[in-house]
PDB file of N, CA and C in Angstrom:
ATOM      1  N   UNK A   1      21.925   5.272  -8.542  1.00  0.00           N
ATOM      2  CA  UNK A   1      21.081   4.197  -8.046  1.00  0.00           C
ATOM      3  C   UNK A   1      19.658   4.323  -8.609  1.00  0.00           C
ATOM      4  N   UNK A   2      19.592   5.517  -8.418  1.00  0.00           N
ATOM      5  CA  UNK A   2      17.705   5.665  -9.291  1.00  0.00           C
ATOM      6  C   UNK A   2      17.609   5.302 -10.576  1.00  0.00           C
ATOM      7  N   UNK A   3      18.736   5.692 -11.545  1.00  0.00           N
ATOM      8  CA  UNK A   3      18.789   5.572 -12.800  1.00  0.00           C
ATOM      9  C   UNK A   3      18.829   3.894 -13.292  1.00  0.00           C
ATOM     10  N   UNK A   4      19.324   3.246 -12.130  1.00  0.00           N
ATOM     11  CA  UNK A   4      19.537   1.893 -12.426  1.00  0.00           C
ATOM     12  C   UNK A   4      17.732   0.737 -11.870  1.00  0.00           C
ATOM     13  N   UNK A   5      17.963   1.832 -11.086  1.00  0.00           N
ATOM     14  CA  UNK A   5      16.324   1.171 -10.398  1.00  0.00           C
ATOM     15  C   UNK A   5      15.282   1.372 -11.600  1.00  0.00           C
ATOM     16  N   UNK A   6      15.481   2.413 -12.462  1.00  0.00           N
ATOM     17  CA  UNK A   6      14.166   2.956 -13.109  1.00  0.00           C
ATOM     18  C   UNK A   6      14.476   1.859 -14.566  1.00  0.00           C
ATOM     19  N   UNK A   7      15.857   1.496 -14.766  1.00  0.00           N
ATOM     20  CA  UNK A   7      16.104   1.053 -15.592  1.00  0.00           C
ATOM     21  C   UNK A   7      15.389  -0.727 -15.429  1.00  0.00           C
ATOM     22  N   UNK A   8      15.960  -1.130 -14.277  1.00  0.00           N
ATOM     23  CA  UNK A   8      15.447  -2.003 -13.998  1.00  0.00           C
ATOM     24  C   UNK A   8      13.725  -2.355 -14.272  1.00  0.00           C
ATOM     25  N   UNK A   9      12.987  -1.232 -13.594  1.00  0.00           N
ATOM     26  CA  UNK A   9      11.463  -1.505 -13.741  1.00  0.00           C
ATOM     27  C   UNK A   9      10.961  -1.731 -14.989  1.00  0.00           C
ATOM     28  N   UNK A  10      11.947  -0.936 -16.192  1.00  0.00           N
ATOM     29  CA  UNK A  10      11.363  -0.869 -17.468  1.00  0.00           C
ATOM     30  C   UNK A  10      11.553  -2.190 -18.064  1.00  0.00           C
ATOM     31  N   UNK A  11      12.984  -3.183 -17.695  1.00  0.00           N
ATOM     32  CA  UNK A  11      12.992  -4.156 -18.111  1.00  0.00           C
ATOM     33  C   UNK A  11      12.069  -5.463 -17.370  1.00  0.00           C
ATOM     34  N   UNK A  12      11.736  -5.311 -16.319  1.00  0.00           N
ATOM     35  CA  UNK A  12      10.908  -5.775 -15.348  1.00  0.00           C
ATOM     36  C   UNK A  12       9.307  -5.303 -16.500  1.00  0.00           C
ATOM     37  N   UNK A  13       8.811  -4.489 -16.700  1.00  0.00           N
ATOM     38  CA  UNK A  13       7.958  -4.099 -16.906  1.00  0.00           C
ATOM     39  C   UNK A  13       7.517  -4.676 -18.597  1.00  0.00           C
ATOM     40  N   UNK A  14       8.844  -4.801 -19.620  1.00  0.00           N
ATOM     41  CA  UNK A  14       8.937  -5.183 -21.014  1.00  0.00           C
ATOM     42  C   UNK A  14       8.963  -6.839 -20.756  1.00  0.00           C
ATOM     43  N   UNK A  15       9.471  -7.299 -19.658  1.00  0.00           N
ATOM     44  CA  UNK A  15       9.565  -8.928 -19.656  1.00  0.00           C
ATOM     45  C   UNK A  15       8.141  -9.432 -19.419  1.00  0.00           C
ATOM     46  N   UNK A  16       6.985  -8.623 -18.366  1.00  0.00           N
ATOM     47  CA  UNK A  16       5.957  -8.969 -18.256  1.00  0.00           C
ATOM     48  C   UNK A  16       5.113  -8.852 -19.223  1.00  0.00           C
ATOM     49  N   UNK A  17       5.181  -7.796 -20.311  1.00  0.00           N
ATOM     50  CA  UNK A  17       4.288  -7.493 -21.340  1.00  0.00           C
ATOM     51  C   UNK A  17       4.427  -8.702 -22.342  1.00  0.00           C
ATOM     52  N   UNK A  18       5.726  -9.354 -22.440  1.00  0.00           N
ATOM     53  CA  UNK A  18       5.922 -10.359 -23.180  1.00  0.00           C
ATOM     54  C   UNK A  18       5.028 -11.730 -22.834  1.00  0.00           C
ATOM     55  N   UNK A  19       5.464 -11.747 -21.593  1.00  0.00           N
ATOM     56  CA  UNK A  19       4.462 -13.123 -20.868  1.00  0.00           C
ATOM     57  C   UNK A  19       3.043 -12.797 -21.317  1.00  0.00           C
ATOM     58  N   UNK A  20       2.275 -11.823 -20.750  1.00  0.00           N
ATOM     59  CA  UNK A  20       1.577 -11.399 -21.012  1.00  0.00           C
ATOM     60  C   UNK A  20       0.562 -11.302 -22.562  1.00  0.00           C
ATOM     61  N   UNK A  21       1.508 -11.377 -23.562  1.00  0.00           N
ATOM     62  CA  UNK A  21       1.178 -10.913 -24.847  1.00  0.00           C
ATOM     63  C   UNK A  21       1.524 -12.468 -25.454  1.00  0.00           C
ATOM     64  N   UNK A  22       2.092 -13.412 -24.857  1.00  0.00           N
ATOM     65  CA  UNK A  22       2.040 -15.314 -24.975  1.00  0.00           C
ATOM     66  C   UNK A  22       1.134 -15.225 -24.277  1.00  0.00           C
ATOM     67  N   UNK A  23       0.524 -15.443 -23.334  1.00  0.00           N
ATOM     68  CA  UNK A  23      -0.967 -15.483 -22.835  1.00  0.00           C
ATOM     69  C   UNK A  23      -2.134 -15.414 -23.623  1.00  0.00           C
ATOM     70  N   UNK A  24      -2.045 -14.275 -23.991  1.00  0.00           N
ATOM     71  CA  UNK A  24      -3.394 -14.123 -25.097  1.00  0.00           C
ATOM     72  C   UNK A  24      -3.223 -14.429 -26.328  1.00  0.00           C
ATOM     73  N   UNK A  25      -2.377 -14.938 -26.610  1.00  0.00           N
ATOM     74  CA  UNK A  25      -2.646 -15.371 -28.086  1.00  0.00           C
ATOM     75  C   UNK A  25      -2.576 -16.745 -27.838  1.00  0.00           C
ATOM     76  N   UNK A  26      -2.456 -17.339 -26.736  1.00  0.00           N
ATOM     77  CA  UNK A  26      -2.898 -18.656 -26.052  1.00  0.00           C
ATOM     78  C   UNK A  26      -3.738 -19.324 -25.910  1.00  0.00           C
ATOM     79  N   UNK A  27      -4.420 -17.925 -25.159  1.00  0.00           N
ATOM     80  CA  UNK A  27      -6.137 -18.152 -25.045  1.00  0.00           C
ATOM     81  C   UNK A  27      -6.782 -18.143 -26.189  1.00  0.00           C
ATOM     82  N   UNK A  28      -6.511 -16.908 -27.313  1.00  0.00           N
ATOM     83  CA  UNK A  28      -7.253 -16.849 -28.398  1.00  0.00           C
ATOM     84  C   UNK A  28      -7.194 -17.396 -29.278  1.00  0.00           C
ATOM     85  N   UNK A  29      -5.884 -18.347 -29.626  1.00  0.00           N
ATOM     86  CA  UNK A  29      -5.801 -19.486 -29.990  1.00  0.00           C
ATOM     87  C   UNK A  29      -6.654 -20.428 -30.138  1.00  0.00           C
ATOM     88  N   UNK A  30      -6.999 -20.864 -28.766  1.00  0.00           N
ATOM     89  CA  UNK A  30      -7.854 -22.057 -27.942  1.00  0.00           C
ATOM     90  C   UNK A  30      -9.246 -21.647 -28.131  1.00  0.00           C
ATOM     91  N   UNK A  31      -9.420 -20.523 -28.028  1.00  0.00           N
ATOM     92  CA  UNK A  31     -11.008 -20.242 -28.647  1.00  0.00           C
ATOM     93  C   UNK A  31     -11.441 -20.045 -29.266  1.00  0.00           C
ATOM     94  N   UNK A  32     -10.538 -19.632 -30.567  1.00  0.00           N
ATOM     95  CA  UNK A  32     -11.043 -20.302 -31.562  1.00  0.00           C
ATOM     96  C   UNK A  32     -11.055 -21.286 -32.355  1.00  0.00           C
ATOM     97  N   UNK A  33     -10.232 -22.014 -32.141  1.00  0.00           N
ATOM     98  CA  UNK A  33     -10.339 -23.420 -32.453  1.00  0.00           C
ATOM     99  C   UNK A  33     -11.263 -24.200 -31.694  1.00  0.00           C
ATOM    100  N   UNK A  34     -11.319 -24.185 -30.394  1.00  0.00           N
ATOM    101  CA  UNK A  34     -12.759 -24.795 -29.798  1.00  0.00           C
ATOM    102  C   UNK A  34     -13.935 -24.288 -30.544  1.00  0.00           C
ATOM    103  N   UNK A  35     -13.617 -22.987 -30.890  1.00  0.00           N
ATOM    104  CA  UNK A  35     -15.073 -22.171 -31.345  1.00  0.00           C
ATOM    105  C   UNK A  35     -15.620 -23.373 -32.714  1.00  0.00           C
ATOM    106  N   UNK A  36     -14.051 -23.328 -33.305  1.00  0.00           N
ATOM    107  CA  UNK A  36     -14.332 -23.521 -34.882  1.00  0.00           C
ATOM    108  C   UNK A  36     -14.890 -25.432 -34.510  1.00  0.00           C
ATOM    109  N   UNK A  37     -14.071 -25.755 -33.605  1.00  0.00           N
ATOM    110  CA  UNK A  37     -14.742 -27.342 -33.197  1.00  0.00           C
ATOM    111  C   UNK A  37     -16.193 -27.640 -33.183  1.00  0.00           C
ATOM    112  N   UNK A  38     -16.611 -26.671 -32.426  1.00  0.00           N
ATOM    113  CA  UNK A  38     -17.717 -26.799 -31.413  1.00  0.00           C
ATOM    114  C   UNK A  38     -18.875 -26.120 -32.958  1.00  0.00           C
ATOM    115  N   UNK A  39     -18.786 -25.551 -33.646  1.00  0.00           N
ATOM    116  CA  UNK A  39     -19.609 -25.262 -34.811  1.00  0.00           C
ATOM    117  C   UNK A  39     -19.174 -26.291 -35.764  1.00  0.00           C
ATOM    118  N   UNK A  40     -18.262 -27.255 -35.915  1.00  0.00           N
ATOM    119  CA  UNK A  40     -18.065 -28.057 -37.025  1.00  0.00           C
ATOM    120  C   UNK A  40     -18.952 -29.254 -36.863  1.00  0.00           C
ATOM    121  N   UNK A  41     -19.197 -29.204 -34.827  1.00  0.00           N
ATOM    122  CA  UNK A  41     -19.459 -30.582 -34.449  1.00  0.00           C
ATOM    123  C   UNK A  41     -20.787 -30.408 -33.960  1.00  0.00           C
ATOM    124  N   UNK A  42     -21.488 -29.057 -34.382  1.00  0.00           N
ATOM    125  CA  UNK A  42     -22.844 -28.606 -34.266  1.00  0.00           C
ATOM    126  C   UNK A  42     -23.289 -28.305 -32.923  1.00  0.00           C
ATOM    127  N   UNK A  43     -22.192 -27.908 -31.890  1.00  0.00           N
ATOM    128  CA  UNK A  43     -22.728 -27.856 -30.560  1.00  0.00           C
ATOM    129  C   UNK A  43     -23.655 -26.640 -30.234  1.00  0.00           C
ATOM    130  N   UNK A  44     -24.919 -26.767 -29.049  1.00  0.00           N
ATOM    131  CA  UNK A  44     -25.550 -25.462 -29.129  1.00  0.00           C
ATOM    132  C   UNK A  44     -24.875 -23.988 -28.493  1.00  0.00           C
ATOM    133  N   UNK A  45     -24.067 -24.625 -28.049  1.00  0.00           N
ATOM    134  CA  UNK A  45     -23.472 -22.584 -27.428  1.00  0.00           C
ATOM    135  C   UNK A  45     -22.190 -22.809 -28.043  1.00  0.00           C
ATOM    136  N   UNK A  46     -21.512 -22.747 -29.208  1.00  0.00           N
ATOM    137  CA  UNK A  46     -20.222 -22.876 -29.348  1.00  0.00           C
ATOM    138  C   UNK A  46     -19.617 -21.843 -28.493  1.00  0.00           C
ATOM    139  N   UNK A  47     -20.205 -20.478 -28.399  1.00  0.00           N
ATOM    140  CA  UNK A  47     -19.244 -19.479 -27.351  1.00  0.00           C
ATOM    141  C   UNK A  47     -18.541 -20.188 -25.755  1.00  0.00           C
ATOM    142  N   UNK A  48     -20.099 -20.685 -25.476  1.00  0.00           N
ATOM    143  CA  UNK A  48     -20.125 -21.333 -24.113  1.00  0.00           C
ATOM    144  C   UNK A  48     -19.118 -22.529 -24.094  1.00  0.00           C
ATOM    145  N   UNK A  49     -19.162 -23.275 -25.081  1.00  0.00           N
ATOM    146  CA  UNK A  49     -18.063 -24.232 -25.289  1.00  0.00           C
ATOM    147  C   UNK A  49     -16.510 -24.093 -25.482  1.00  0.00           C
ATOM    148  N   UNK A  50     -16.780 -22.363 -26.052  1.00  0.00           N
ATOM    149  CA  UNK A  50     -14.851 -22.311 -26.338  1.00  0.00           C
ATOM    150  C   UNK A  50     -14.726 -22.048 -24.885  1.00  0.00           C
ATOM    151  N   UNK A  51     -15.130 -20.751 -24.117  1.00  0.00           N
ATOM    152  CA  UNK A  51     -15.298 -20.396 -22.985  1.00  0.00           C
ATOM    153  C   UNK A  51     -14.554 -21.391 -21.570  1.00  0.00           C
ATOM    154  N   UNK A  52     -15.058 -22.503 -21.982  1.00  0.00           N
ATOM    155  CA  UNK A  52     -15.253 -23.752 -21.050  1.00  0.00           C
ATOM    156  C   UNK A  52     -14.021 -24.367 -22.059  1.00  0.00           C
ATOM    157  N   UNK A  53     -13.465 -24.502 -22.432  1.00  0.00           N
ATOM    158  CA  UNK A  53     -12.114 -25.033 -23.004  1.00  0.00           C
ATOM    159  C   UNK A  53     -11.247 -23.920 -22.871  1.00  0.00           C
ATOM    160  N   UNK A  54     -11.259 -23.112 -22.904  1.00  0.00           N
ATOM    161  CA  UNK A  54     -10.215 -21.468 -22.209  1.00  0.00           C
ATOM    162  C   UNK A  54      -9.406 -22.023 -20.996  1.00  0.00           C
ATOM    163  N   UNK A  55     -11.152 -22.126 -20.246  1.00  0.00           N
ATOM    164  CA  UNK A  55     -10.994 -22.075 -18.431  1.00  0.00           C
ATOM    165  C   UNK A  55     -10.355 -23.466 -18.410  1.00  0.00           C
ATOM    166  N   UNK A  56     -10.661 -24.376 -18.609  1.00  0.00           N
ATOM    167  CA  UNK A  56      -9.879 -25.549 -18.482  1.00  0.00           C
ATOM    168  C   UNK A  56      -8.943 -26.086 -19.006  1.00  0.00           C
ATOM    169  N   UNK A  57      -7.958 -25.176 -19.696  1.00  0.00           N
ATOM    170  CA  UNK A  57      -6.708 -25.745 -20.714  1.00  0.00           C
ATOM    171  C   UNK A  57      -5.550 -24.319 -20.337  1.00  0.00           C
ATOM    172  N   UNK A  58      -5.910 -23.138 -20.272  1.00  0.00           N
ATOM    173  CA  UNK A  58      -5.325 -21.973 -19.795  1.00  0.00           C
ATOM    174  C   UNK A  58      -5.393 -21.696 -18.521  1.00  0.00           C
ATOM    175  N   UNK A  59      -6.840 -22.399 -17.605  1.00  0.00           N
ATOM    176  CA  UNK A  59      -7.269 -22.034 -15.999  1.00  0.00           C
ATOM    177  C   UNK A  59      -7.305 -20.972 -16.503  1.00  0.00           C
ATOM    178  N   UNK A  60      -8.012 -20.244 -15.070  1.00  0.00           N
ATOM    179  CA  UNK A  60      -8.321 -19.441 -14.165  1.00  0.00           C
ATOM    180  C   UNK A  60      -7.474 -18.338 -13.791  1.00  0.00           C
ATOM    181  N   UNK A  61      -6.654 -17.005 -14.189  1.00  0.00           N
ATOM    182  CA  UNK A  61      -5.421 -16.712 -13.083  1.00  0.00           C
ATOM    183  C   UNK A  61      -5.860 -15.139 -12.449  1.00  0.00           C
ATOM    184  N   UNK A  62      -6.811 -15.195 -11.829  1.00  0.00           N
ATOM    185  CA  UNK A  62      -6.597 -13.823 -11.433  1.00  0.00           C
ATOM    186  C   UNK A  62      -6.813 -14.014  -9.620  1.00  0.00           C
ATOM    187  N   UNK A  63      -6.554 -12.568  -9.291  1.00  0.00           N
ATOM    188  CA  UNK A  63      -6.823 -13.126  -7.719  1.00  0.00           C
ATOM    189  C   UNK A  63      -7.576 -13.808  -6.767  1.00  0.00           C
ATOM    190  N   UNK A  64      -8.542 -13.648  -7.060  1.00  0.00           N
ATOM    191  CA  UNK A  64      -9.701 -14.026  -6.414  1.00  0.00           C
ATOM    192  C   UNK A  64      -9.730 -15.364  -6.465  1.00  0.00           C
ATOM    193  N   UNK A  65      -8.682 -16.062  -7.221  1.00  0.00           N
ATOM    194  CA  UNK A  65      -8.849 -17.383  -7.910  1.00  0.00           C
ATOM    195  C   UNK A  65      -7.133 -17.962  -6.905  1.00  0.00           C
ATOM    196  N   UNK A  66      -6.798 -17.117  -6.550  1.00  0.00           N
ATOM    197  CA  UNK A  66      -5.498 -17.545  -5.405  1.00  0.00           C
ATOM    198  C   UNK A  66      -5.872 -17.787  -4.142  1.00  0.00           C
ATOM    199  N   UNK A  67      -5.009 -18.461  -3.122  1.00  0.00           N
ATOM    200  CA  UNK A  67      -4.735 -18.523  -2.168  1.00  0.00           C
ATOM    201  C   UNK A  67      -4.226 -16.803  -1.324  1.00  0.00           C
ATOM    202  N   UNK A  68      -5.145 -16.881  -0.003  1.00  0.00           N
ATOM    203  CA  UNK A  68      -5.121 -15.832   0.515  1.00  0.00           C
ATOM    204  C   UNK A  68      -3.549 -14.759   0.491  1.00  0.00           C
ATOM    205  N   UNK A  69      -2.796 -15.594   1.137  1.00  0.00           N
ATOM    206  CA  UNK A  69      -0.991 -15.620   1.377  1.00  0.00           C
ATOM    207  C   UNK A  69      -0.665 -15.620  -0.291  1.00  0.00           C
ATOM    208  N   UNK A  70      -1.294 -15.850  -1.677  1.00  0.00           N
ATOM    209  CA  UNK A  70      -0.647 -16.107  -2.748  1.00  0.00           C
ATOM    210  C   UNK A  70      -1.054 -14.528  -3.416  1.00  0.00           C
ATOM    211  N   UNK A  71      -1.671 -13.463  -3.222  1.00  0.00           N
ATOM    212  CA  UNK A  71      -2.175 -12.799  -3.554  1.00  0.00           C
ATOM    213  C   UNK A  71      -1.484 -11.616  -3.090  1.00  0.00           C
ATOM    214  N   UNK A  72      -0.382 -11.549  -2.301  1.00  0.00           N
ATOM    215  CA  UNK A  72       0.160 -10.136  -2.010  1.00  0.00           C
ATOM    216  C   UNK A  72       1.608 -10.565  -2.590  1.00  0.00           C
ATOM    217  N   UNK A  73       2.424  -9.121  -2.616  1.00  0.00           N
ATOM    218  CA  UNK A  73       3.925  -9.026  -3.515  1.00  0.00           C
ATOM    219  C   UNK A  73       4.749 -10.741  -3.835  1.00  0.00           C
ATOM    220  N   UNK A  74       4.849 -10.727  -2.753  1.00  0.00           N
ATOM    221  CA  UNK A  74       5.907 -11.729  -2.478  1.00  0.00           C
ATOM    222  C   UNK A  74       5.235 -13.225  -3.030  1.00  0.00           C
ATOM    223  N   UNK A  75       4.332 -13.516  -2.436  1.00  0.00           N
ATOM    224  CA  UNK A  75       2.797 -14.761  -2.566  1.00  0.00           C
ATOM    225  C   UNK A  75       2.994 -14.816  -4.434  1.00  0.00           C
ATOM    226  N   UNK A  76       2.526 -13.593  -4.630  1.00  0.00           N
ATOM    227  CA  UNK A  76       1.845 -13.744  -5.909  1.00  0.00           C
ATOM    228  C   UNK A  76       3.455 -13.912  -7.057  1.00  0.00           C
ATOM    229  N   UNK A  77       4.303 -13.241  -6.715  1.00  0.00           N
ATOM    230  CA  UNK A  77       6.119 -13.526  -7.409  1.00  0.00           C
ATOM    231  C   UNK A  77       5.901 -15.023  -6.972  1.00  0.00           C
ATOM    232  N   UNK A  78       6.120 -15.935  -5.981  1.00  0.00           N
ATOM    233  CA  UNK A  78       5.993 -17.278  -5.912  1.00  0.00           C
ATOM    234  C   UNK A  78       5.042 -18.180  -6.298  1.00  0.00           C
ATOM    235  N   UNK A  79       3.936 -17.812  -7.115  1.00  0.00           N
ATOM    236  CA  UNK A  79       3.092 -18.812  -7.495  1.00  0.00           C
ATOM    237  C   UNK A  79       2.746 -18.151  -8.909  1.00  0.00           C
ATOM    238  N   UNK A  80       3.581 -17.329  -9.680  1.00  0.00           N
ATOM    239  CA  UNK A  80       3.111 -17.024 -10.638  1.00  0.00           C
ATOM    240  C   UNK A  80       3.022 -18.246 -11.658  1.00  0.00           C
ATOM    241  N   UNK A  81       3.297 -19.268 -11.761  1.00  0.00           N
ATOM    242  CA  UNK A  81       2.959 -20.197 -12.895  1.00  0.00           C
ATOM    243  C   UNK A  81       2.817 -21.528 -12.482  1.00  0.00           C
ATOM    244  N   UNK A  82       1.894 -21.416 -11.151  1.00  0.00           N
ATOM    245  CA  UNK A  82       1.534 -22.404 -10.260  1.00  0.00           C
ATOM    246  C   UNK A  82      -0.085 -21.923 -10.038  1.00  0.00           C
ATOM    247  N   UNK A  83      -0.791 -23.138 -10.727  1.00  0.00           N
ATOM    248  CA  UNK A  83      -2.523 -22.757 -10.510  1.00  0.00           C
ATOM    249  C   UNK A  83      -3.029 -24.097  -9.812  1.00  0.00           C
ATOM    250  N   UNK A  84      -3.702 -23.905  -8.315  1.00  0.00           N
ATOM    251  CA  UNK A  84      -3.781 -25.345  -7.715  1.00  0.00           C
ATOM    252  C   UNK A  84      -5.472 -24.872  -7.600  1.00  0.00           C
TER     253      UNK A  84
END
């Protein structure tokens, strides 16, 4: 049973690194192409501008940014790809 549990976590653990590792090349995607926008189109903070196209095309996802009840084990497994 342990051997299967431990087995489990690792695949549990390799499926999240994946999500995880589409995430950021999501974001970094998006910022730099906003970046490269926002300097083509002469804006004054291009950082501030990719920044602000991140947050509003990827959101927000960390806790503090959940619902109270969405933030513990169970909460946070049910709203993982739900940002209100």
């Amino acid at each position: 049973m342990a051997q299967a549990g431990n087995a489990l976590s690792k695949l549990s653990m390799g499926w999240g690194k994946l999500f995880g590792l589409a995430e950021q090349i999501n974001r970094r995607s998006t910022y730099i192409a906003a970046f490269r926008m926002a300097v083509e189109n002469k804006v004054a903070d291009p950082a501030g501008f990719a920044k602000q196209a991140v947050d509003e095309t990827q959101f927000i996802n960390n806790k503090g940014n959940k619902a109270r009840w969405g933030r513990g084990a169970v909460g946070a497994t049910l709203m993982t790809f739900k940002s209100y």
